[in-house]
Protein backbone atom coordinates (compact mmCIF):
# COMPACT_ATOMS: atom_id res chain seq x y z
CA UNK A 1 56.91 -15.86 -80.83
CA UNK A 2 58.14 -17.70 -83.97
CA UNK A 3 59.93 -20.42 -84.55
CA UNK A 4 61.90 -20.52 -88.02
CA UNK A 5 63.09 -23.55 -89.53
CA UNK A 6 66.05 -24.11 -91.88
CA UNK A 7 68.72 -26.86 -93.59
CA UNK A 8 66.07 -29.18 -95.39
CA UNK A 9 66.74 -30.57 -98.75
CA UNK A 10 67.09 -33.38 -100.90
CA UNK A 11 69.92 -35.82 -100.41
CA UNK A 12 71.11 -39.22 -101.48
CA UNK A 13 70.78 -42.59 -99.23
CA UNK A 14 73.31 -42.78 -96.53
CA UNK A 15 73.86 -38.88 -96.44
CA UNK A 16 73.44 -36.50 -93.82
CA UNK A 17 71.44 -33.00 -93.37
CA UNK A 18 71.21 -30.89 -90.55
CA UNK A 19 68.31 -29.13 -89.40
CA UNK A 20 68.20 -25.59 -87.17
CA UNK A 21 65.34 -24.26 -85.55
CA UNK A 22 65.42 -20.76 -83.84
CA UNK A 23 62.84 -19.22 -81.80
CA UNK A 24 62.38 -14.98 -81.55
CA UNK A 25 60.17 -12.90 -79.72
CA UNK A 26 58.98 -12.38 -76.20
CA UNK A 27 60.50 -15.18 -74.69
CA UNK A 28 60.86 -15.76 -71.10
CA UNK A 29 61.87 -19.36 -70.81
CA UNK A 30 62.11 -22.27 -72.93
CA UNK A 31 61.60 -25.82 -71.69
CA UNK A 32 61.21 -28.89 -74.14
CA UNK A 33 62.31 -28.39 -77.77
CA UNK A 34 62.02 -30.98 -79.97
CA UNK A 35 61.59 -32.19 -83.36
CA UNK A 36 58.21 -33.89 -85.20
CA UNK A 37 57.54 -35.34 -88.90
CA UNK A 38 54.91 -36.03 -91.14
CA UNK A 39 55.13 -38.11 -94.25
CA UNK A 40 52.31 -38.17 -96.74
CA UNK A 41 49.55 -40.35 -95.30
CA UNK A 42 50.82 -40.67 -92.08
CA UNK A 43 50.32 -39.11 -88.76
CA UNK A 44 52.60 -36.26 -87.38
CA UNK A 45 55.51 -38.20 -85.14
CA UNK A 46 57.83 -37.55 -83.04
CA UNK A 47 61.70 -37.89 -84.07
CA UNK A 48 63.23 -36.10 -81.14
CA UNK A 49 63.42 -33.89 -77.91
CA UNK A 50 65.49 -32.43 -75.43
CA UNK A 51 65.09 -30.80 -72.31
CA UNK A 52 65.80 -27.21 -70.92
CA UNK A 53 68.81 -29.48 -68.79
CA UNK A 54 69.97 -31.28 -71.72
CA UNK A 55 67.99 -34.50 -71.55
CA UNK A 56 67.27 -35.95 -75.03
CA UNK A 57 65.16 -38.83 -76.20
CA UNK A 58 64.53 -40.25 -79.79
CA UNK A 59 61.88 -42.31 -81.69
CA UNK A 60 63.46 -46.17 -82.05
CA UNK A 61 63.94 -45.36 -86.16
CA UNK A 62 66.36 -42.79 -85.70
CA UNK A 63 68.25 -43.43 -82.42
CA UNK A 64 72.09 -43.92 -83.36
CA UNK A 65 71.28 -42.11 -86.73
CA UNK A 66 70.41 -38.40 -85.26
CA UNK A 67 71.16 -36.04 -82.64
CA UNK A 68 69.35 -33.57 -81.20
CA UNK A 69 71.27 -30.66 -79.31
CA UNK A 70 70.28 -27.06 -78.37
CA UNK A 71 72.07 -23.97 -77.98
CA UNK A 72 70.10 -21.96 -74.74
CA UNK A 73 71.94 -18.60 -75.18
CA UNK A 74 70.57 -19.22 -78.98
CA UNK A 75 67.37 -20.03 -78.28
CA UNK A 76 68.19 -22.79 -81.18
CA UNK A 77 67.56 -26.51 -81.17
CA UNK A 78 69.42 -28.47 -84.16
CA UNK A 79 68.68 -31.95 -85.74
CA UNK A 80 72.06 -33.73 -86.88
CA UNK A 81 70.34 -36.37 -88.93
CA UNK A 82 73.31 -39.09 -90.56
CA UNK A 83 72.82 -42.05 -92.30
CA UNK A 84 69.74 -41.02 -94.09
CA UNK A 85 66.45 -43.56 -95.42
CA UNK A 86 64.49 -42.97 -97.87
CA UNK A 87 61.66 -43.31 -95.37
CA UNK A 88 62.90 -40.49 -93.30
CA UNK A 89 61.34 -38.21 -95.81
CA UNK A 90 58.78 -36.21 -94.76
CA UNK A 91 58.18 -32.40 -93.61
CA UNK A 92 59.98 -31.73 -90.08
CA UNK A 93 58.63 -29.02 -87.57
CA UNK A 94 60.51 -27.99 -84.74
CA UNK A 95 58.01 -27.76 -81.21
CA UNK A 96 59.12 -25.36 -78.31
CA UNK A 97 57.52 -25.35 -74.72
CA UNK A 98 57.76 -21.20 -74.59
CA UNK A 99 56.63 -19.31 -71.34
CA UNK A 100 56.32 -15.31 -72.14
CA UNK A 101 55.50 -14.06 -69.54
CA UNK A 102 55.32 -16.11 -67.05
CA UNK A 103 55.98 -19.81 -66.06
CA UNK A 104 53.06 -20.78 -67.94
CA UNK A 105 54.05 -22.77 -70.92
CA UNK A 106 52.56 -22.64 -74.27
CA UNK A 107 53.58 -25.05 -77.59
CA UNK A 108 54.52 -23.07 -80.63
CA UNK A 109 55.54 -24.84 -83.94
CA UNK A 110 57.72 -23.88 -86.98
CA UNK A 111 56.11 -23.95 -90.44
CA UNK A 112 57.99 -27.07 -91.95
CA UNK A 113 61.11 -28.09 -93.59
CA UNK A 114 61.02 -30.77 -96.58
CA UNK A 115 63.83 -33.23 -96.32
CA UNK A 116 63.51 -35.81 -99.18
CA UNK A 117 65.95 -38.63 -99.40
CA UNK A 118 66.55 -40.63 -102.61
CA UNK A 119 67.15 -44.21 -103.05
């Protein structure tokens, strides 16, 4: 299983990027998919997750900024990130709950995606 990352970048204050994240391989169900960041010095944190049924739930810094939505048939979750900080910089990873055989869940992360916002 892999989960590939894209849509990072570097953008102004106040501008928006959009992140994708799609997962390949054996996969026989996907539950939680979500979205993590580090920043330099800091610990890994959650920015956002949603459920196999849709429900979503956000860190307090980014709610009414970004949206998380998947795509099931896609095996796909996506990031819609407006209104960027400068202190939303940091490397993202996308998470995913996969089962492959079974109902037996295992986490798999992506390998990173630098978003750097400028002041």
């Amino acid at each position: 299983v892999q989960l590939v990352e894209s849509g990072g970048g570097l953008v102004q204050a106040g501008g928006s990027l959009r992140l994708s994240c799609a997962a390949s391989g054996r996969i026989f169900s996907i539950n939680t998919m979500g979205w993590y960041r580090q920043a330099p010095g800091k610990q890994r944190e959650l920015v956002a997750a949603v459920t196999s049924g849709g429900s979503t739930n956000y860190a307090d810094n980014v709610k009414g900024r970004f949206t998380i939505s998947r795509d099931n048939a896609k095996n796909t979750v996506y990031l819609q990130m407006n209104s960027l900080k400068p202190e939303d910089t940091a490397v993202y990873y996308c998470n995913a709950a996969i089962a492959t055989y079974s109902i037996s869940y295992t986490d798999y992360w992506g390998q990173g995606t630098q978003v750097t916002v400028s002041s």
